[in-house]
C-alpha atoms as a PDB file:
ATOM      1  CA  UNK A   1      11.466 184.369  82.174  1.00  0.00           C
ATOM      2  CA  UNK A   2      14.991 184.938  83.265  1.00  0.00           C
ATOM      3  CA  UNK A   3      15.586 188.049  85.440  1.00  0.00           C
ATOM      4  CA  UNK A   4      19.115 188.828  86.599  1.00  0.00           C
ATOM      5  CA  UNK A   5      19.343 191.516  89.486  1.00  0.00           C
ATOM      6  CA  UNK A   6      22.610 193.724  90.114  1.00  0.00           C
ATOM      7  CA  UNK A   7      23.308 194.298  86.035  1.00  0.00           C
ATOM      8  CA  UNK A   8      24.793 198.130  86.622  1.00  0.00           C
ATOM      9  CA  UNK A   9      28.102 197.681  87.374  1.00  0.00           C
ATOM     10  CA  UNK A  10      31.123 194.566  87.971  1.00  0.00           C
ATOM     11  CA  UNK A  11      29.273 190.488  87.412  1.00  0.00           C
ATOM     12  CA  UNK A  12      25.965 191.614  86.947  1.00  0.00           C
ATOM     13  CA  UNK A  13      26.829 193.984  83.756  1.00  0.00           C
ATOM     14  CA  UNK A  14      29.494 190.936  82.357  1.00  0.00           C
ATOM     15  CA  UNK A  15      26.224 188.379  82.876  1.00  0.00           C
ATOM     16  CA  UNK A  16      24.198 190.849  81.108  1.00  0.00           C
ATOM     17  CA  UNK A  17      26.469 190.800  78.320  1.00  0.00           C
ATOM     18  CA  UNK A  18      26.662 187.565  77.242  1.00  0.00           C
ATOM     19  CA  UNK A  19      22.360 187.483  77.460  1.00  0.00           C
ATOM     20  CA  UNK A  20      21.679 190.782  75.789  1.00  0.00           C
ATOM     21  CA  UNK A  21      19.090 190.146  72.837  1.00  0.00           C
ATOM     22  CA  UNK A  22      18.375 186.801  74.290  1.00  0.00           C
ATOM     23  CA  UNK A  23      14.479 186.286  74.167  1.00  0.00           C
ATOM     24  CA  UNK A  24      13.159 186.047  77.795  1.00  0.00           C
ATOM     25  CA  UNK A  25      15.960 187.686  79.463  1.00  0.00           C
ATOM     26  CA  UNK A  26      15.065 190.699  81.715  1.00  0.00           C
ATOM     27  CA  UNK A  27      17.334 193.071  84.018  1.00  0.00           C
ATOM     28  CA  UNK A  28      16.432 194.397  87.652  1.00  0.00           C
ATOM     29  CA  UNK A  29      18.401 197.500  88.183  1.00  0.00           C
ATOM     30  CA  UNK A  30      17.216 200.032  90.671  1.00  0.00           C
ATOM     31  CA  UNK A  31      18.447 202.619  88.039  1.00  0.00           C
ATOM     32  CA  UNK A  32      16.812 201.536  85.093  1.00  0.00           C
ATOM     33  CA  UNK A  33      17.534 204.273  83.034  1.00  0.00           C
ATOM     34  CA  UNK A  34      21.113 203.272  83.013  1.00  0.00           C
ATOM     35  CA  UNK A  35      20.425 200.150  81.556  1.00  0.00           C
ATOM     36  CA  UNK A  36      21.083 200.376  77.697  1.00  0.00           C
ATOM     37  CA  UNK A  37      17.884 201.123  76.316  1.00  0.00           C
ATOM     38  CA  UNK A  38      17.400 197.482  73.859  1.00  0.00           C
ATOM     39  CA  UNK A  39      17.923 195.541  76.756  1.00  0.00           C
ATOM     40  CA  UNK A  40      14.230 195.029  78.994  1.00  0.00           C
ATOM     41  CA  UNK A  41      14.679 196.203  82.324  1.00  0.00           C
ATOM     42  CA  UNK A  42      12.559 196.075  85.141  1.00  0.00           C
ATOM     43  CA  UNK A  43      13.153 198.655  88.671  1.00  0.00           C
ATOM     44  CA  UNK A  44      14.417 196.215  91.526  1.00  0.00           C
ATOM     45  CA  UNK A  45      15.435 198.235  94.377  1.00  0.00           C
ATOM     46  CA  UNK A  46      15.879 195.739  97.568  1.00  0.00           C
ATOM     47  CA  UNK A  47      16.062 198.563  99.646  1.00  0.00           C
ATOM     48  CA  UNK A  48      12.334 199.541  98.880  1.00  0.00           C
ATOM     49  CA  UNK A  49      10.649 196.109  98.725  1.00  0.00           C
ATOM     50  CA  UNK A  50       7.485 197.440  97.450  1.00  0.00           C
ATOM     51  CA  UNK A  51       9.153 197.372  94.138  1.00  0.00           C
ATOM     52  CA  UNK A  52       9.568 193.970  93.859  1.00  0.00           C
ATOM     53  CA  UNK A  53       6.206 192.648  93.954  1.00  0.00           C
ATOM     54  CA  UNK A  54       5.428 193.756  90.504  1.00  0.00           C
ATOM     55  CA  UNK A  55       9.166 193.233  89.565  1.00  0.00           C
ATOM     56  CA  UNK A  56       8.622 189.491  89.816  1.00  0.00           C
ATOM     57  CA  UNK A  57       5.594 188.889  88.341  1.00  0.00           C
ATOM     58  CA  UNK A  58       5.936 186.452  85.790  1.00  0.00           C
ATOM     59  CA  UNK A  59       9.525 185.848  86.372  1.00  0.00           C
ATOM     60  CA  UNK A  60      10.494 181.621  86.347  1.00  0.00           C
ATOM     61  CA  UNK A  61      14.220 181.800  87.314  1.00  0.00           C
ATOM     62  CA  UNK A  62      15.856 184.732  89.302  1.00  0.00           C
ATOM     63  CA  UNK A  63      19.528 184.928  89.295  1.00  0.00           C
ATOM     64  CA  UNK A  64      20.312 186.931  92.003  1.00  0.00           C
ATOM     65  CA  UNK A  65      23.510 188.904  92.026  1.00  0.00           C
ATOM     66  CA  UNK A  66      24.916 189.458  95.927  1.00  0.00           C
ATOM     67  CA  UNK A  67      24.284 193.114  96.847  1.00  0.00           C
ATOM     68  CA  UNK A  68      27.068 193.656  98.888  1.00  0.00           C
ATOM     69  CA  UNK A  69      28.890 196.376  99.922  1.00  0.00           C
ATOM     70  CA  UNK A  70      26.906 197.526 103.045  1.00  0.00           C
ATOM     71  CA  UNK A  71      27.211 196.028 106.825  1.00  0.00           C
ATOM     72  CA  UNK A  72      25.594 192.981 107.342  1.00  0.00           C
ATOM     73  CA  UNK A  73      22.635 193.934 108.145  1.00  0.00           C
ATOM     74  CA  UNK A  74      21.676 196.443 105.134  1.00  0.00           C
ATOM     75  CA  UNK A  75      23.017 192.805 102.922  1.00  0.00           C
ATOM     76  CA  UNK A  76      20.688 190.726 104.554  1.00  0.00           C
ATOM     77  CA  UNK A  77      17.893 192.682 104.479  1.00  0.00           C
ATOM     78  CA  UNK A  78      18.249 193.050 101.082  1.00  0.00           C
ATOM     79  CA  UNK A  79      18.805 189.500  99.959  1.00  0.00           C
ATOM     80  CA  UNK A  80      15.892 188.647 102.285  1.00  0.00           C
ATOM     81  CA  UNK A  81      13.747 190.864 100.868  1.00  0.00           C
ATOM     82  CA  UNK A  82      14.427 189.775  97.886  1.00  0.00           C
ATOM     83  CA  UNK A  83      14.081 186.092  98.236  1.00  0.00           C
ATOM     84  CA  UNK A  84      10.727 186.808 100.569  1.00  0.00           C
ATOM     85  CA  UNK A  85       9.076 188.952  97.179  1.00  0.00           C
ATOM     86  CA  UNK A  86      10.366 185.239  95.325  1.00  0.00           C
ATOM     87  CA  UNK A  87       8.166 183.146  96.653  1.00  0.00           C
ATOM     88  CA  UNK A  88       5.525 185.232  97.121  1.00  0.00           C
ATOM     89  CA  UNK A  89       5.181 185.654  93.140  1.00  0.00           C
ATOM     90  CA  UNK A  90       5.820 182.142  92.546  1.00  0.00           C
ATOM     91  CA  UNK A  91       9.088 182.511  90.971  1.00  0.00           C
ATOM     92  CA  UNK A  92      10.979 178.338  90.748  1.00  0.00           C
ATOM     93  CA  UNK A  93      14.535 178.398  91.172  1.00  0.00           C
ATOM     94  CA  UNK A  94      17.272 181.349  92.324  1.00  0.00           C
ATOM     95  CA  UNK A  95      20.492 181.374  91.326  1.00  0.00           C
ATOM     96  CA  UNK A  96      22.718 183.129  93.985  1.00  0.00           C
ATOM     97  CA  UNK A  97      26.131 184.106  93.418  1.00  0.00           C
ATOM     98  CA  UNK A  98      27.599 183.875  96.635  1.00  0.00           C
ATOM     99  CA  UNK A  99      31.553 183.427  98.265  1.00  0.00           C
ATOM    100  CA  UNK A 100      33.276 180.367  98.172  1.00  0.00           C
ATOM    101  CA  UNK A 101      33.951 177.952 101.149  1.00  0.00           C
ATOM    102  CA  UNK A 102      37.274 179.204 102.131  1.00  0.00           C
ATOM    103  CA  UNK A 103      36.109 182.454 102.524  1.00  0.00           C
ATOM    104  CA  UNK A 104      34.610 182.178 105.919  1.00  0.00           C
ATOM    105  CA  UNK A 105      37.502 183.963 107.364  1.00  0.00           C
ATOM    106  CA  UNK A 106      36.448 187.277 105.421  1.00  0.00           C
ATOM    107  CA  UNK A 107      34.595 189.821 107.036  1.00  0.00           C
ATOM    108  CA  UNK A 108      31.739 189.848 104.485  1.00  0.00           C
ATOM    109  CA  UNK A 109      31.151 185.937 104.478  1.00  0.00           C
ATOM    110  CA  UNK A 110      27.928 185.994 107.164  1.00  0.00           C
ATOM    111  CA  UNK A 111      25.734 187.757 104.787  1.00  0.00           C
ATOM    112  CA  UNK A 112      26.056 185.543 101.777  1.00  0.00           C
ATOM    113  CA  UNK A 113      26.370 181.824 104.933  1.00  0.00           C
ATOM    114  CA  UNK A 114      22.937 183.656 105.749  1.00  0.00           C
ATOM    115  CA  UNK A 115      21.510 183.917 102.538  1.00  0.00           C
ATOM    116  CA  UNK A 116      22.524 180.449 101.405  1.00  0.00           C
ATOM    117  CA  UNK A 117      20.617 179.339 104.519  1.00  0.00           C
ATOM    118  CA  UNK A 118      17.616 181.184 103.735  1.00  0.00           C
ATOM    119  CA  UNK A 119      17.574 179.471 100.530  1.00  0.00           C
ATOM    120  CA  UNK A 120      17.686 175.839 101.632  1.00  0.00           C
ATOM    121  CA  UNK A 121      15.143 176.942 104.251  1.00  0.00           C
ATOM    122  CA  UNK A 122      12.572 177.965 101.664  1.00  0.00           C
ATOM    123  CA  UNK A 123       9.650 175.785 101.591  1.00  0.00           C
ATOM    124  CA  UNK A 124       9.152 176.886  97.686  1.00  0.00           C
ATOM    125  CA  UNK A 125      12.332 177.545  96.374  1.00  0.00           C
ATOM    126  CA  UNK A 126      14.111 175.722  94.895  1.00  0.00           C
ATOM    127  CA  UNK A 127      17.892 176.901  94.218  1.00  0.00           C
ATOM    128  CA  UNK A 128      21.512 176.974  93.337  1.00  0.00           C
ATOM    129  CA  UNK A 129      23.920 178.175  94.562  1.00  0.00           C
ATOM    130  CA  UNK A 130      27.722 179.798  92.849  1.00  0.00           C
ATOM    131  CA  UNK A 131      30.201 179.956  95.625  1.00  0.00           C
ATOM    132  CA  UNK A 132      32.687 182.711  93.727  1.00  0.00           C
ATOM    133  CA  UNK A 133      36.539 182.617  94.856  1.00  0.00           C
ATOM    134  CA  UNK A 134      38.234 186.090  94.980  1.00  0.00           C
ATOM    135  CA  UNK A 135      38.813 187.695  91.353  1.00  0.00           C
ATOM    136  CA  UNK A 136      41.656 188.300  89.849  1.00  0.00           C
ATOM    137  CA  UNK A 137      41.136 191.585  89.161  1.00  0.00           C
ATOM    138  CA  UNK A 138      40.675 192.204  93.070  1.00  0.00           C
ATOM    139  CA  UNK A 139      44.205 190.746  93.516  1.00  0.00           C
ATOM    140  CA  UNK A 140      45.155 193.137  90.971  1.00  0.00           C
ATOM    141  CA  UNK A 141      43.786 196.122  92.622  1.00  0.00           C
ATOM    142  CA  UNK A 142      45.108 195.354  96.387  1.00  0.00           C
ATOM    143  CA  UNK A 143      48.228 194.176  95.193  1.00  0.00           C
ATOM    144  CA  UNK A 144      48.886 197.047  92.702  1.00  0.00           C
ATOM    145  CA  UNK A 145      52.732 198.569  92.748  1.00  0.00           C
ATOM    146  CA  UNK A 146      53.378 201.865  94.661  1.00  0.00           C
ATOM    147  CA  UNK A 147      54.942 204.502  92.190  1.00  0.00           C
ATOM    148  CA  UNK A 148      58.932 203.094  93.055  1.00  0.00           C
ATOM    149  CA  UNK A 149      57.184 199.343  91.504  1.00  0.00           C
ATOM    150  CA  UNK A 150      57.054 198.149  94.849  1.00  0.00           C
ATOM    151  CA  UNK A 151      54.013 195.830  95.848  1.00  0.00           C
ATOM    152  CA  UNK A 152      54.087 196.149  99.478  1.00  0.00           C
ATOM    153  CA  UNK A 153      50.327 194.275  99.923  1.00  0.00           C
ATOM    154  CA  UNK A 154      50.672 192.568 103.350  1.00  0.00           C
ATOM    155  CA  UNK A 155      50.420 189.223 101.460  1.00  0.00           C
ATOM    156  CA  UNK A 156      53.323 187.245 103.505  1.00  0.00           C
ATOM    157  CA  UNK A 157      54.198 183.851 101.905  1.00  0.00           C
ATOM    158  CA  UNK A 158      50.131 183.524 101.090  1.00  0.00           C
ATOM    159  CA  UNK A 159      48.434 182.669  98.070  1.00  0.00           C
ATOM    160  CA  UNK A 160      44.864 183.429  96.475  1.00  0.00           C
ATOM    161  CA  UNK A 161      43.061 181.169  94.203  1.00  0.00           C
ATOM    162  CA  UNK A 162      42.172 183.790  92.100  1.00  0.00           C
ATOM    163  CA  UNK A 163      39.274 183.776  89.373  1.00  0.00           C
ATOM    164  CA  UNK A 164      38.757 185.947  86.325  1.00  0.00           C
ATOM    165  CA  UNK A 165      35.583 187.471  86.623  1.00  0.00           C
ATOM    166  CA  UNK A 166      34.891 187.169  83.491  1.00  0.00           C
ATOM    167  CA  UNK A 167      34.504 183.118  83.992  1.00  0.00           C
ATOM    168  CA  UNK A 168      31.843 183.783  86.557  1.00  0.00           C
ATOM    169  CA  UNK A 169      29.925 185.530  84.602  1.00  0.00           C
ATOM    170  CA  UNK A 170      29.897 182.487  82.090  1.00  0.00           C
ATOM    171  CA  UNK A 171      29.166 180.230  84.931  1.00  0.00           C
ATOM    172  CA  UNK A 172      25.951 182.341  86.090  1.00  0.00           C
ATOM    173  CA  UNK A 173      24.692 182.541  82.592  1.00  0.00           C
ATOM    174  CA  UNK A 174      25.533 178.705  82.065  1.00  0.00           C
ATOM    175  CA  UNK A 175      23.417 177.706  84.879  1.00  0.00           C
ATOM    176  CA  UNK A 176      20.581 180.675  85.099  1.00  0.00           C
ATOM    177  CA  UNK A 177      19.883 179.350  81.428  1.00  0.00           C
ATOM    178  CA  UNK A 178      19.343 175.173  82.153  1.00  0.00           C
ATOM    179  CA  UNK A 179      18.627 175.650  85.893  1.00  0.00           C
ATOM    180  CA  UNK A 180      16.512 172.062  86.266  1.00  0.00           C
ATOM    181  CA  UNK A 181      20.185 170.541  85.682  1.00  0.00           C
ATOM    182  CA  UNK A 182      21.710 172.390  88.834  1.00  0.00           C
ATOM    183  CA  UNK A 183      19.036 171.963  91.608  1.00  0.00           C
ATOM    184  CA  UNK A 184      20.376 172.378  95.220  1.00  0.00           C
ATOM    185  CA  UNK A 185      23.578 172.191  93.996  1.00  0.00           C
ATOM    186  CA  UNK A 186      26.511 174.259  95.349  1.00  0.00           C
ATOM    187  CA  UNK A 187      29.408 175.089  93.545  1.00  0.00           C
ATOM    188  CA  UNK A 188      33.198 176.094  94.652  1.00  0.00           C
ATOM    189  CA  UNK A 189      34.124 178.237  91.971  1.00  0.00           C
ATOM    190  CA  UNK A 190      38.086 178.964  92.486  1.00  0.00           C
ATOM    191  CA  UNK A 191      40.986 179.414  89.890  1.00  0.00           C
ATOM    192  CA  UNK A 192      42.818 175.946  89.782  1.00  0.00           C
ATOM    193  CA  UNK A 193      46.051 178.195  90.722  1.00  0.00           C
ATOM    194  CA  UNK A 194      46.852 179.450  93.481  1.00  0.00           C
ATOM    195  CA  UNK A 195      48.748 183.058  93.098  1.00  0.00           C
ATOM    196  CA  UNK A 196      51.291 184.863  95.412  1.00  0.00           C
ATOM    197  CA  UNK A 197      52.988 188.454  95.620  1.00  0.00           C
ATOM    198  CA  UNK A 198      56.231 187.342  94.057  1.00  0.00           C
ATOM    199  CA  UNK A 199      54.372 186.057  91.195  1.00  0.00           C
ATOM    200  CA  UNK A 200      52.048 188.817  90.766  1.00  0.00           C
ATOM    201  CA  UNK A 201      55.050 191.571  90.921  1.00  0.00           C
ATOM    202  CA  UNK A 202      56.904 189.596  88.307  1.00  0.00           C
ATOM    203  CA  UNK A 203      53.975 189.498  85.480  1.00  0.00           C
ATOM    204  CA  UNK A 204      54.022 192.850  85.992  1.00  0.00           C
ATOM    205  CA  UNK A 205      57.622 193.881  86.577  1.00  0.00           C
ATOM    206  CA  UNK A 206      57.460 194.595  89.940  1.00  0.00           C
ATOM    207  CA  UNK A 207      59.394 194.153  92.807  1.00  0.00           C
ATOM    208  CA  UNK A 208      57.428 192.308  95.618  1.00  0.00           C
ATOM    209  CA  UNK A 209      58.172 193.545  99.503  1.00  0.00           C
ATOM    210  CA  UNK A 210      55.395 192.311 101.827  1.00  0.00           C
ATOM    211  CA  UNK A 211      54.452 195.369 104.181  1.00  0.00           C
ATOM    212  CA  UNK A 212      52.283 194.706 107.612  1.00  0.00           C
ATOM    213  CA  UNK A 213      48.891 194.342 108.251  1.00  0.00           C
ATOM    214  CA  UNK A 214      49.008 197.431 110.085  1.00  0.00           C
ATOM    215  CA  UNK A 215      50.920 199.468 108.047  1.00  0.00           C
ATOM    216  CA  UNK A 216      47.929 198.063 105.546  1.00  0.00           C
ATOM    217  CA  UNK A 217      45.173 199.233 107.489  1.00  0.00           C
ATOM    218  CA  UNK A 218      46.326 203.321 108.322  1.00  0.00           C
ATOM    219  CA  UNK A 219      47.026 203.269 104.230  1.00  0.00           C
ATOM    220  CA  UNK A 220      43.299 202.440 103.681  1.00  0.00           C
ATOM    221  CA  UNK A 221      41.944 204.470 106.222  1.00  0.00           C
ATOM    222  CA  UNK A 222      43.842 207.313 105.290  1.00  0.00           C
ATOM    223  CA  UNK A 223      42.626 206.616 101.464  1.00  0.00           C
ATOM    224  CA  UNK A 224      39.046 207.847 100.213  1.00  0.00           C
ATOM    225  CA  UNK A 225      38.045 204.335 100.633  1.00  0.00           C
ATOM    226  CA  UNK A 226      34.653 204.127 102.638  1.00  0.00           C
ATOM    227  CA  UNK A 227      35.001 203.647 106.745  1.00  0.00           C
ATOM    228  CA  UNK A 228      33.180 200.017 105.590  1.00  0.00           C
ATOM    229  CA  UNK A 229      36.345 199.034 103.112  1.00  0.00           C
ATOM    230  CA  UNK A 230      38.923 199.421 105.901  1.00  0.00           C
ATOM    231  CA  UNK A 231      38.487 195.889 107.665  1.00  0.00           C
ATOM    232  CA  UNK A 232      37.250 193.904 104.016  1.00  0.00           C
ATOM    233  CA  UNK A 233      40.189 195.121 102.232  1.00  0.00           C
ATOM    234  CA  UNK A 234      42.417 193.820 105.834  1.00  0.00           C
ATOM    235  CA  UNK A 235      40.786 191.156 106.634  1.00  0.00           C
ATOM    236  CA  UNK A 236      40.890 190.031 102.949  1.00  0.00           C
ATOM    237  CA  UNK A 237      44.666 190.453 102.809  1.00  0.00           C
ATOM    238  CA  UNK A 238      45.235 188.716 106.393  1.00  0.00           C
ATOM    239  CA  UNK A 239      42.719 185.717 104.742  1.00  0.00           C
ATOM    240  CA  UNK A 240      45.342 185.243 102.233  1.00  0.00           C
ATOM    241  CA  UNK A 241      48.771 185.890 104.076  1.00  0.00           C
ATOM    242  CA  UNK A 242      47.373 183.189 106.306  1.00  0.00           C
ATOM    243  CA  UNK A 243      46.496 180.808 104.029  1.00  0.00           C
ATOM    244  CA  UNK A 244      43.188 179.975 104.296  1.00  0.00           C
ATOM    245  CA  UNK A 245      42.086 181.405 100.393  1.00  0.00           C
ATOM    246  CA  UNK A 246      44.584 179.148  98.407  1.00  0.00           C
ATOM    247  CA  UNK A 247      41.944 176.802  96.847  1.00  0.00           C
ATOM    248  CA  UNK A 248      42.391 172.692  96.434  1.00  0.00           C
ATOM    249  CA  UNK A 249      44.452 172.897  93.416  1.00  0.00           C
ATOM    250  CA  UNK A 250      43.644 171.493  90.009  1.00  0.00           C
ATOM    251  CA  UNK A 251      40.169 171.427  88.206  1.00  0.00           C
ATOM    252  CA  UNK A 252      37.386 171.784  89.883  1.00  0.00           C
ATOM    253  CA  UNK A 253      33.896 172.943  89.558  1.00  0.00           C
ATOM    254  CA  UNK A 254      35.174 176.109  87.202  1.00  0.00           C
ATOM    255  CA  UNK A 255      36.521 174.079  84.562  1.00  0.00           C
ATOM    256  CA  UNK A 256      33.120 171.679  84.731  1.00  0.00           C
ATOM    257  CA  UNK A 257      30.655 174.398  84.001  1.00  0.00           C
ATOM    258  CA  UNK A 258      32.740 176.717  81.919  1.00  0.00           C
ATOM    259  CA  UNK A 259      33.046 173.086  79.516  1.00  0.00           C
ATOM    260  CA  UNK A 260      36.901 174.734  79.392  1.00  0.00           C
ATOM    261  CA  UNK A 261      40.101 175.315  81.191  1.00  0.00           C
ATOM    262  CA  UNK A 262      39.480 178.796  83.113  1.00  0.00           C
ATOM    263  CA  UNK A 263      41.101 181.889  81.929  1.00  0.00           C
ATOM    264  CA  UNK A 264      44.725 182.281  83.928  1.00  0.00           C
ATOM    265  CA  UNK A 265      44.216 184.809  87.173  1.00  0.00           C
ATOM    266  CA  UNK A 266      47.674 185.979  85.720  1.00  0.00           C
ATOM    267  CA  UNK A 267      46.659 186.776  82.435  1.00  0.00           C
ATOM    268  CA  UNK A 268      43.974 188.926  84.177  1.00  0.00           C
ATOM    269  CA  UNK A 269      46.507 190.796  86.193  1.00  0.00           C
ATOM    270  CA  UNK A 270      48.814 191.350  83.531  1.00  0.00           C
ATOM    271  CA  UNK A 271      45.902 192.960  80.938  1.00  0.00           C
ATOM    272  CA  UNK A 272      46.362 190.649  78.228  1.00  0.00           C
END
């Protein structure tokens, strides 16, 4: 049995797509009832770990989708509660969608470097690991144009190796499905492009003037955004400007496990 955690909302529901009606295929969603109603669902809430004793049982492969989105210490919690309740039903392989290498400059890389650790320390375990780049669509969203079609994203002369979210999701299915083939295995899963401003603001008809970092940061803060967003969102765009999130360049490990050139981040951006 397959059970895929995090299904509500962004990779988890797009992995839950392509494996709805499959037989042996179960969701973990700590709202259940949200879950549409032909698709098995089990409640996995990895804030109360007592639920995931009887969550597991039975369960062969877990792909486990990051539960980000908190401070560091809420993540790891989670994801160790979650890989703890694993082993202790006897479940053989986790798939973990993770962040990829270059990402170690981000302020939300130590949870996933922890959980990847507490994988390949499991005596029982055995496990794979997706290393996701940066979406597109997140490029799209922090690099959107201001109402005079200005991007002003503090982007500098940087460039993101931007993936379409969409070819993750294909990637976690392809290997949460034929697992035995991908043991202790870690992949860098980054568009074969990198993308900057200028290009971004001319797919969509924009005019590209890099702002500051600062200037960045009171915009955010002043926003609705949660206090925790304020030093992701800057620290992602000061990752980039800096050019530490531009990816090798050419195919990679995408392209092997898709079986296919990956979707263009610009086609993302653009809508089409």
């Amino acid at each position: 049995m397959l059970l895929i955690t995090g299904v509500n909302g962004g990779l988890g529901a797009l992995v839950l797509e392509r494996l709805a009606g499959r037989g042996g295929v179960v969701a973990g969603s700590r709202t259940p009832e949200q879950v549409p109603a032909e698709i098995p669902c089990r409640l996995v809430d990895f804030d109360r770990p007592e639920t995931l004793a009887e969550a597991f049982v039975g369960v062969t492969t877990l792909l486990l989708i990051s539960a980000g989105a908190a401070e560091d210490d809420v993540v790891v919690a989670r994801h160790g509660a979650a890989i703890e309740a694993a082993e202790k039903a006897g479940v053989e392989h986790v798939v973990y969608t993770s962040l990829c290498g270059d990402g170690d400059h981000l302020p939300y890389a130590l949870a996933h470097r922890w959980t990847e650790r507490r994988l390949r320390e499991s005596a029982s375990l055995r496990w794979t690991v997706l290393r996701n780049g940066l979406y597109a669509e997140l490029l799209a969203a922090i690099a959107t144009p201001g109402p005079d079609g200005v991007i002003t994203a503090p982007l500098g002369d940087g460039r993101l190796a931007a993936v379409a979210r969409a070819d993750l999701a294909e990637v976690a299915v392809n290997v949460a499905l034929a697992p035995a083939a991908h043991v202790g295995r870690m992949y860098e899963l980054v568009g074969e492009r990198a993308l900057g401003g200028a290009e971004v603001a001319e797919v969509l008809g924009a005019e590209y003037r890099p702002g500051r970092l600062g200037e960045a940061r009171a915009a955010v803060a002043a926003s609705d955004a949660p206090d925790l967003q304020v030093p992701m969102v800057v620290g992602t765009y000061s990752a980039i400007a800096h050019g530490f999130l531009a990816g090798p360049g050419g195919p990679g490990d995408l392209a092997a496990l898709l079986g296919r050139p990956p979707r263009p981040a610009l086609e993302v951006i653009a809508g089409r």
